[in-house]
N, C-alpha and C. Protein backbone atom coordinates (compact mmCIF):
# COMPACT_ATOMS: atom_id res chain seq x y z
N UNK A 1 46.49 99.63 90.96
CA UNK A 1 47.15 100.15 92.14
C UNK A 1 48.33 99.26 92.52
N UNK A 2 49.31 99.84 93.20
CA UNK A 2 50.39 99.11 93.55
C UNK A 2 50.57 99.14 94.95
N UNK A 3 50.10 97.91 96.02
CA UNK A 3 49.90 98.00 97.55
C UNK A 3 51.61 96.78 97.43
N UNK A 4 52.37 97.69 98.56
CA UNK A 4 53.09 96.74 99.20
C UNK A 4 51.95 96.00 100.64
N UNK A 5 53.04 94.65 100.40
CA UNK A 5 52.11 94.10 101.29
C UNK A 5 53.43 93.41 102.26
N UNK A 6 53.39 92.95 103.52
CA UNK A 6 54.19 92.48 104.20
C UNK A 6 53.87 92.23 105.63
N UNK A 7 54.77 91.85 106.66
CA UNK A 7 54.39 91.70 108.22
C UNK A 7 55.43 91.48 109.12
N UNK A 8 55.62 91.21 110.22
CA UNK A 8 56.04 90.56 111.23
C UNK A 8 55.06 90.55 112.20
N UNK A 9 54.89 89.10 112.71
CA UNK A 9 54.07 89.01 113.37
C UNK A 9 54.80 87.82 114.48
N UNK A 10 54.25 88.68 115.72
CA UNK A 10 55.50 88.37 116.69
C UNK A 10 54.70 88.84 118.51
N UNK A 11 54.02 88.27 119.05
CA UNK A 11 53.91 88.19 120.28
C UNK A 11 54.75 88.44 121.63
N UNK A 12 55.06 89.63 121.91
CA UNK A 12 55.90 89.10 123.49
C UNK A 12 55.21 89.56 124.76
N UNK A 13 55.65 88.36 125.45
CA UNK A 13 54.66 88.45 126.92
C UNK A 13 55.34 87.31 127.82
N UNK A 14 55.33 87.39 128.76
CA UNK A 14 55.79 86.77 130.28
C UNK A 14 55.25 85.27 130.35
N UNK A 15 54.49 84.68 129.73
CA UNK A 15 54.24 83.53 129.97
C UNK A 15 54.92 82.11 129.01
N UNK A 16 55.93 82.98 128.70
CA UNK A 16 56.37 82.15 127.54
C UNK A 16 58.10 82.02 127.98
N UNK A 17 58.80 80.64 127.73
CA UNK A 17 60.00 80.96 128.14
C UNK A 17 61.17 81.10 126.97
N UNK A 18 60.71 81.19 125.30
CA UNK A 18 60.85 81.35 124.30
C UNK A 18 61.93 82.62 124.23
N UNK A 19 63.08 82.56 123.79
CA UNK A 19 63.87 84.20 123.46
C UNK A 19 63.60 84.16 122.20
N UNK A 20 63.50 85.67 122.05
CA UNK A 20 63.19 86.44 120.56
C UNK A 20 63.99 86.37 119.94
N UNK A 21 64.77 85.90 119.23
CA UNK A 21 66.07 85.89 118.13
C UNK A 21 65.69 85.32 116.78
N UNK A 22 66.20 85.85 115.81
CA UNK A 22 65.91 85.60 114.32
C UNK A 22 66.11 84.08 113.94
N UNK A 23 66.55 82.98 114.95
CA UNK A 23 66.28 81.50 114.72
C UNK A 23 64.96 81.28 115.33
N UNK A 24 63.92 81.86 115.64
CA UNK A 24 62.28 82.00 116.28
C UNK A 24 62.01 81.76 115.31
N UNK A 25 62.34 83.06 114.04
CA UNK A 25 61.76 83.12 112.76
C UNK A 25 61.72 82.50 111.88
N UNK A 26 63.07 82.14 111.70
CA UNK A 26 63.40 81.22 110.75
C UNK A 26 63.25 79.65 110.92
N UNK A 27 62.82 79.48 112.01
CA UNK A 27 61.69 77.93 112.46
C UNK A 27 60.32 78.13 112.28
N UNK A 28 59.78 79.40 112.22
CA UNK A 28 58.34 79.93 112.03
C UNK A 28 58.35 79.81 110.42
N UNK A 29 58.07 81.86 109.75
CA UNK A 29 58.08 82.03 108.72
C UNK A 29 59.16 83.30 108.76
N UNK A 30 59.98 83.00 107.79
CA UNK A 30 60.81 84.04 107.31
C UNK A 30 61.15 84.17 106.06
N UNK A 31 60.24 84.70 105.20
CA UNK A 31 60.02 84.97 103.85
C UNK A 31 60.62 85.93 103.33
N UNK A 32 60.92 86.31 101.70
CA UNK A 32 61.33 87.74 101.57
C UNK A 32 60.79 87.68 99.94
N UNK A 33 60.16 88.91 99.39
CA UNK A 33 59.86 88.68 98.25
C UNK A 33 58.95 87.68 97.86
N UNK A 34 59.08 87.23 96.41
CA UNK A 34 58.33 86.64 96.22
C UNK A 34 58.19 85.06 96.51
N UNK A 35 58.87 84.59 97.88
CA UNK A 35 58.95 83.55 98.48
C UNK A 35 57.54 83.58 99.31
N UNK A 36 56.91 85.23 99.61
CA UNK A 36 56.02 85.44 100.54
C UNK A 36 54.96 85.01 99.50
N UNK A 37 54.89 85.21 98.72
CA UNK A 37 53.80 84.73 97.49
C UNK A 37 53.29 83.44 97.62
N UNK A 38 54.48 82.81 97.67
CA UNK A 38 54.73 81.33 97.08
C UNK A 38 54.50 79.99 98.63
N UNK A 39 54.61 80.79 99.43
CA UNK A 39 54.97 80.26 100.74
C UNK A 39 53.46 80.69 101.56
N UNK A 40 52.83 81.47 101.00
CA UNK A 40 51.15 81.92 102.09
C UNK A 40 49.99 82.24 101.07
N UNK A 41 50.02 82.01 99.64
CA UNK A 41 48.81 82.49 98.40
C UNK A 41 48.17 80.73 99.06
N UNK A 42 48.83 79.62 99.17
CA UNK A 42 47.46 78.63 99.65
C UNK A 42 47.57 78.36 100.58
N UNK A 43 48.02 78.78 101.71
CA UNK A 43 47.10 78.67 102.93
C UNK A 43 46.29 79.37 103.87
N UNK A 44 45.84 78.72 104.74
CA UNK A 44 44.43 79.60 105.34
C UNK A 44 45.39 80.90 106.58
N UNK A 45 45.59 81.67 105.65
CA UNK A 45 46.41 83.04 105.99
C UNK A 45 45.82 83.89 105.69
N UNK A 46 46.13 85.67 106.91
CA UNK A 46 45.32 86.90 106.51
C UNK A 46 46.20 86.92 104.86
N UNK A 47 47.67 87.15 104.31
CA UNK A 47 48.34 86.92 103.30
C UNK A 47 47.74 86.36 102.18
N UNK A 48 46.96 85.58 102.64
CA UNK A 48 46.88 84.05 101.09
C UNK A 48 45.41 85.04 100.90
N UNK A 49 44.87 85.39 101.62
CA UNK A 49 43.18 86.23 101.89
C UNK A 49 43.45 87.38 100.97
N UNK A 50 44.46 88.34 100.91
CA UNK A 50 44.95 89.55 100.47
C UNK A 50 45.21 89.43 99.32
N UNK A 51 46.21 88.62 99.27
CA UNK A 51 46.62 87.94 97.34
C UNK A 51 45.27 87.13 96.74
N UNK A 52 44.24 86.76 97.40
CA UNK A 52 43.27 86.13 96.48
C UNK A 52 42.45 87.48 96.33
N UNK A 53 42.08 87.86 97.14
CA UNK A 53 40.96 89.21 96.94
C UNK A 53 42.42 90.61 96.14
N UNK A 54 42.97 90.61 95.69
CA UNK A 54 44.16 91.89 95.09
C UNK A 54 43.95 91.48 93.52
N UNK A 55 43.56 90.90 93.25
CA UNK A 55 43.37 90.93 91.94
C UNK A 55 43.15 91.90 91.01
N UNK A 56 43.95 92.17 89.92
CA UNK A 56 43.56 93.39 89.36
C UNK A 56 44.26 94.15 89.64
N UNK A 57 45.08 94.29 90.99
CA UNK A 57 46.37 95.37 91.44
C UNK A 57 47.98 94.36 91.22
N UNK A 58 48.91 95.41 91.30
CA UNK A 58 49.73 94.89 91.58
C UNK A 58 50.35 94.78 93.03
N UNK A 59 50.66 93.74 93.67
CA UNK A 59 51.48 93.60 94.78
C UNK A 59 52.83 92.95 94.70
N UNK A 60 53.27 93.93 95.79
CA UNK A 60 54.63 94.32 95.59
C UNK A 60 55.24 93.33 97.23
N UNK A 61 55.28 92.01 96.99
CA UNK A 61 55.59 91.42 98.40
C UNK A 61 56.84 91.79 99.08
N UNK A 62 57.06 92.09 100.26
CA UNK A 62 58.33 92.87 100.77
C UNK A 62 58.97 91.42 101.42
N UNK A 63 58.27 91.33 102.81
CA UNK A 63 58.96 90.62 103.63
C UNK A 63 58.01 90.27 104.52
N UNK A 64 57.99 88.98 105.32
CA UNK A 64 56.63 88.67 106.05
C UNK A 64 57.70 87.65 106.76
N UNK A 65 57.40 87.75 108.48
CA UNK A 65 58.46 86.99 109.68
C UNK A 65 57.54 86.70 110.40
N UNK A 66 57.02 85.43 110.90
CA UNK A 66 56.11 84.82 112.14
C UNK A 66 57.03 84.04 112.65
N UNK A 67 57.07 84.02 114.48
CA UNK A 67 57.44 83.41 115.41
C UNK A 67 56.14 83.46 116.08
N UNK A 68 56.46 82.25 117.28
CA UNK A 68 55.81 81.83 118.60
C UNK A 68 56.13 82.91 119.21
N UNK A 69 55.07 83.24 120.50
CA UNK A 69 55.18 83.94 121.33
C UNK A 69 56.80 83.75 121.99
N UNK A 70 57.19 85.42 122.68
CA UNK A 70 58.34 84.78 123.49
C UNK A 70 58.03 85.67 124.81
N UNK A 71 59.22 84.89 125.56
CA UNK A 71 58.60 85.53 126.81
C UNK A 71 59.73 86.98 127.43
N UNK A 72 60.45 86.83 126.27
CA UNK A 72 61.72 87.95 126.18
C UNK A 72 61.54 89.39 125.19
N UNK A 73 61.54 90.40 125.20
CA UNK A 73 61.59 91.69 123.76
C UNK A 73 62.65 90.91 122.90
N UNK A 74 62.29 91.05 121.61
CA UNK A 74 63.08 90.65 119.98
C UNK A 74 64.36 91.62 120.20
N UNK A 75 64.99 90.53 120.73
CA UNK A 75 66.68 90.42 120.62
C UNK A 75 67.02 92.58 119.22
N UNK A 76 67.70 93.43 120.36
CA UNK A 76 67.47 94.75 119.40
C UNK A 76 68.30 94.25 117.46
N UNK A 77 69.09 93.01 117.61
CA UNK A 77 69.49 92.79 116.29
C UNK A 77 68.49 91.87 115.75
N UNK A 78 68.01 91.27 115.78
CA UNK A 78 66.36 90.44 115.65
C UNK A 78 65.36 92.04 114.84
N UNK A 79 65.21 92.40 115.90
CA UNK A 79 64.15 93.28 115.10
C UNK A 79 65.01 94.45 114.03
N UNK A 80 65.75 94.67 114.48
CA UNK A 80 66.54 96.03 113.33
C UNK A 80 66.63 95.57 112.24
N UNK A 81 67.24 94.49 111.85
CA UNK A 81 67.22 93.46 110.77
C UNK A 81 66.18 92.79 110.16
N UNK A 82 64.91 92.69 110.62
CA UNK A 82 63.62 92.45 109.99
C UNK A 82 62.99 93.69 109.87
N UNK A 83 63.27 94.48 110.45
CA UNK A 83 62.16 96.14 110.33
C UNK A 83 63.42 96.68 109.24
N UNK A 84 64.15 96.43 109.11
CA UNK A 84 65.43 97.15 108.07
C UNK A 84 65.11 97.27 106.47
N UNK A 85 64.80 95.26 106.83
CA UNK A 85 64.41 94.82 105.47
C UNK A 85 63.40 94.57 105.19
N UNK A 86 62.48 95.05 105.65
CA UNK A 86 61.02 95.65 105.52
C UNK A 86 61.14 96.93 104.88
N UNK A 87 62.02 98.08 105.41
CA UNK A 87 61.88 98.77 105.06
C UNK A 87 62.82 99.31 103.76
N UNK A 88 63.48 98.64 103.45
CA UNK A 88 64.50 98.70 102.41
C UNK A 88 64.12 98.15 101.34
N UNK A 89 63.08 96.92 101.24
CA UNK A 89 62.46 96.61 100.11
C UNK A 89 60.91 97.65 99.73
N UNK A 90 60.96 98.08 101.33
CA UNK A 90 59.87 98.92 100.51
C UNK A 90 59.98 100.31 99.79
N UNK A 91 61.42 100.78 100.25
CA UNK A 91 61.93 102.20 99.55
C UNK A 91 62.84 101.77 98.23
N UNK A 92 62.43 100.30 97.82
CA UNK A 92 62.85 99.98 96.76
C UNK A 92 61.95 100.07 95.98
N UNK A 93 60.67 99.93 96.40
CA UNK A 93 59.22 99.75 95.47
C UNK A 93 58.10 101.16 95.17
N UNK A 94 59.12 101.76 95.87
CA UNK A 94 58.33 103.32 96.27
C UNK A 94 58.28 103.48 94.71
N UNK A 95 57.35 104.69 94.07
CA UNK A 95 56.38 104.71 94.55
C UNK A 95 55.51 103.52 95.10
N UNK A 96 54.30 103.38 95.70
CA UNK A 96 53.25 102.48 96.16
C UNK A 96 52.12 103.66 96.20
N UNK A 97 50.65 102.64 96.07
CA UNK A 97 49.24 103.58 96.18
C UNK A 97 49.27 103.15 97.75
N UNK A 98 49.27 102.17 98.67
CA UNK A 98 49.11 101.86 99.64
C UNK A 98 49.98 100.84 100.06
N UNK A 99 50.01 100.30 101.30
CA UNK A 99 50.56 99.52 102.72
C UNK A 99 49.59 99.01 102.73
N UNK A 100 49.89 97.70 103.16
CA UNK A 100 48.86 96.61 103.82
C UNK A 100 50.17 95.23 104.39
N UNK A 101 49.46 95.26 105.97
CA UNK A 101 50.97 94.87 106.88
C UNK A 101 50.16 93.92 108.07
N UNK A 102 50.37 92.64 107.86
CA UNK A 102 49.93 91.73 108.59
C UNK A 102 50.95 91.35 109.75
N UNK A 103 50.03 92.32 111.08
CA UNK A 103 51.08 91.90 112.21
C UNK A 103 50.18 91.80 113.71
N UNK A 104 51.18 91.21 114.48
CA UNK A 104 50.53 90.98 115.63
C UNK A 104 49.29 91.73 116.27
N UNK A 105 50.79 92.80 116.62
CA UNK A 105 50.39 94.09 117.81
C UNK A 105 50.67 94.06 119.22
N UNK A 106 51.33 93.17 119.50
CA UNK A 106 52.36 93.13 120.53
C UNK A 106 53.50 92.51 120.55
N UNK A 107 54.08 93.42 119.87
CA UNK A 107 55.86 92.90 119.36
C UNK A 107 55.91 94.14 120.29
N UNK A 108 57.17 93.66 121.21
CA UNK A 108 57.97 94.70 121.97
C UNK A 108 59.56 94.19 121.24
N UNK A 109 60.52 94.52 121.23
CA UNK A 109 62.00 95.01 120.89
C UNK A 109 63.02 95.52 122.44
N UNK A 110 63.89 95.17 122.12
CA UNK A 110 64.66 95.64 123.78
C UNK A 110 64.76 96.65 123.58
N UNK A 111 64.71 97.95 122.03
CA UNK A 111 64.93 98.90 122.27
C UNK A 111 63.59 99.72 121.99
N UNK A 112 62.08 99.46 121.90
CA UNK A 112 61.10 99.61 121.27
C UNK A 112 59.91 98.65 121.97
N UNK A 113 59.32 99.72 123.21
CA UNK A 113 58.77 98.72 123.91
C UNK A 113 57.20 98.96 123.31
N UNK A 114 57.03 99.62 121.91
CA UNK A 114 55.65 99.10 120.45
C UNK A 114 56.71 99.16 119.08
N UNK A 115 57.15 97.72 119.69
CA UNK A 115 57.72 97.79 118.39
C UNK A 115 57.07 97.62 117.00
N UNK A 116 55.70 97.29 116.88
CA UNK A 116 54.82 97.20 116.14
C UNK A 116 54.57 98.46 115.74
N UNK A 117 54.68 99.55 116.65
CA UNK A 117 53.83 100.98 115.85
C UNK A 117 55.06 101.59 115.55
N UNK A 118 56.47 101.44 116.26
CA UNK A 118 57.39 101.96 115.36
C UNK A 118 58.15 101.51 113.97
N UNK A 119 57.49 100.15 113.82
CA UNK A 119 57.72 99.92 112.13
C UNK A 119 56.50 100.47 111.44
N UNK A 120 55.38 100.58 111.69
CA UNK A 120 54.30 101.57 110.99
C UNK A 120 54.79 103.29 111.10
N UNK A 121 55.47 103.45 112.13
CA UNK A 121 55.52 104.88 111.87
C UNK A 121 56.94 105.02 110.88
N UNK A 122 57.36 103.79 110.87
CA UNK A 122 58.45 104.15 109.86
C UNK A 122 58.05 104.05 108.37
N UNK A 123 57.01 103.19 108.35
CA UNK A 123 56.28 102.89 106.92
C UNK A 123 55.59 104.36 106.69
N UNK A 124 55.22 104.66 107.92
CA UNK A 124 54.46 106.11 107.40
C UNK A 124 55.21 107.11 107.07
N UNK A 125 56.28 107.25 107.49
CA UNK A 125 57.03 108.20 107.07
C UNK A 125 57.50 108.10 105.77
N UNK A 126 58.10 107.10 105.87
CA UNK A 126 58.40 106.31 104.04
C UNK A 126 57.86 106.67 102.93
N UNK A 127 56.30 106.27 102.90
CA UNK A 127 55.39 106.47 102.16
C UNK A 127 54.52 108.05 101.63
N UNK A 128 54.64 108.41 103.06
CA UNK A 128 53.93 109.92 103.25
C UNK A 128 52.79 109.90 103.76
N UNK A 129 51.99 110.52 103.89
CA UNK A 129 50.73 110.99 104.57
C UNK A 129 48.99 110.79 103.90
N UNK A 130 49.76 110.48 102.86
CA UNK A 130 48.39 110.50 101.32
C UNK A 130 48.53 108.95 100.99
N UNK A 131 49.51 108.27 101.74
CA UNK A 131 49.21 106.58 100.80
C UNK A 131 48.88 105.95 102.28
N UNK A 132 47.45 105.01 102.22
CA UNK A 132 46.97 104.20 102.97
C UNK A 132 47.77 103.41 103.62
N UNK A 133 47.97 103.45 104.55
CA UNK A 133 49.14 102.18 105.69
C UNK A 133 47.66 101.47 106.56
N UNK A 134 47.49 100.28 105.92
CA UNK A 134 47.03 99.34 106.21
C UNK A 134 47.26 98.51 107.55
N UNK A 135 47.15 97.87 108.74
CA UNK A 135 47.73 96.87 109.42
C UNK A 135 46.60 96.22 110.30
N UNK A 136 46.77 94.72 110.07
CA UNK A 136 45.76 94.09 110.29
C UNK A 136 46.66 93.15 111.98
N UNK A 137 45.66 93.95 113.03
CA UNK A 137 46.00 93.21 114.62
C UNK A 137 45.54 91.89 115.11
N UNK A 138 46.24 90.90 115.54
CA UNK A 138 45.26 90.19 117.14
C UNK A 138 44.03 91.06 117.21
N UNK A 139 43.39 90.50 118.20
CA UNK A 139 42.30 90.94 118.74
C UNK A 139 42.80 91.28 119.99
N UNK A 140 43.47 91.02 120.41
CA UNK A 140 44.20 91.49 122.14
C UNK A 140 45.57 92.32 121.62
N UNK A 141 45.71 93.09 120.67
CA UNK A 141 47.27 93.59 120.05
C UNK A 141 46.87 94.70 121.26
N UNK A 142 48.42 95.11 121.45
CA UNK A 142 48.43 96.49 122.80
C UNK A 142 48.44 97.87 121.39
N UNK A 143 47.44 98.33 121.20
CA UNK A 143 47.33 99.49 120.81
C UNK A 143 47.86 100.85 121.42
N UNK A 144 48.54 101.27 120.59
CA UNK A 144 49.52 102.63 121.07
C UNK A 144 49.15 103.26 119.91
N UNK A 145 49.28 104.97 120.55
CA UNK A 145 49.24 105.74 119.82
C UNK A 145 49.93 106.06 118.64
N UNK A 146 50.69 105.13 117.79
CA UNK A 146 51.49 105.24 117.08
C UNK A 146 51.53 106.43 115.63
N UNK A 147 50.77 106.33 115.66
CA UNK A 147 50.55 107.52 113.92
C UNK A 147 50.27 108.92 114.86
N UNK A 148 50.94 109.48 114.44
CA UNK A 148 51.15 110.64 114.72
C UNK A 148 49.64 111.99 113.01
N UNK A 149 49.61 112.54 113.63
CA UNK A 149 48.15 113.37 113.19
C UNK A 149 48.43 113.87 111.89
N UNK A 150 49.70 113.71 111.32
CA UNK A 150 49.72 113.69 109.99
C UNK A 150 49.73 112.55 109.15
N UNK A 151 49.37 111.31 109.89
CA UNK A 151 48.67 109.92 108.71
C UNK A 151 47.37 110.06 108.99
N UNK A 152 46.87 110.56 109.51
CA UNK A 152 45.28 110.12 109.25
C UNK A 152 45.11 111.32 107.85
N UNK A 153 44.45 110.85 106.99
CA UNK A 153 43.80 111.04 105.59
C UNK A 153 42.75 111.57 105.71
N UNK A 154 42.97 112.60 104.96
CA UNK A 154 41.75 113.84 105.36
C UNK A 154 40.97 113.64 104.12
């Protein structure tokens, strides 16, 4: 099987005085390809967890971005530019059997206040309705209705 795998994982909330801008990331993790391999297969990551247990498939690493919480929405050129190239390496790899997408669940965007479920609904659209979109939350992620009734897999 061929699972793209990827993330942004990105917190925003009021208690933080942190702005969201793509130098967050790139002091965090801002990977692309097979840098994501090379940069999270040994450490104690959901990522390094995925690539040890995938064995036997192929994975297709896209792009994977961690910042600190901020206390601002991801700057709208911050996120367009990481959800872009998320999604541009993954309509590079298309076909895929499945998605598997390590992210927060409360990423807001100034223009995308779940910005988390509108890069899944863009993966879902991408992909189609028949390939598994994976995404692994926080335990406190703000769950929204994001998938619309033609991804759930009948």
């Amino acid at each position: 099987m061929r699972i793209a795998l990827g993330g942004i994982y990105q917190e925003s909330h009021i208690f933080s005085s942190a702005l969201a801008t793509l130098d967050q990331f790139r002091a965090g993790n801002l990977l692309y390809g097979e840098d994501l391999v090379r940069g999270l297969s040994s450490r104690n990551h959901e990522i390094g967890g995925a690539l040890e247990t995938a064995s036997g498939h192929t994975l297709i690493p896209l792009l994977y971005a961690s910042a600190g919480s901020s206390g601002q929405p991801l700057r709208r050129q911050t996120y367009d530019e990481l959800a872009g190239g998320m999604l541009a390496r993954l309509q590079k790899a298309l076909p895929v059997d499945g998605v598997w997408m390590a992210m927060h669940g409360a990423m807001v965007a100034e223009h995308h206040d779940d910005a988390t479920g509108h890069l899944l609904d863009a993966v879902r659209d991408m992909v189609g309705a028949n390939v598994p979109v994976v995404a692994t939350l926080d335990l406190h992620a703000n769950v929204t209705r994001w998938c619309p009734a033609a991804c759930i897999l009948s």
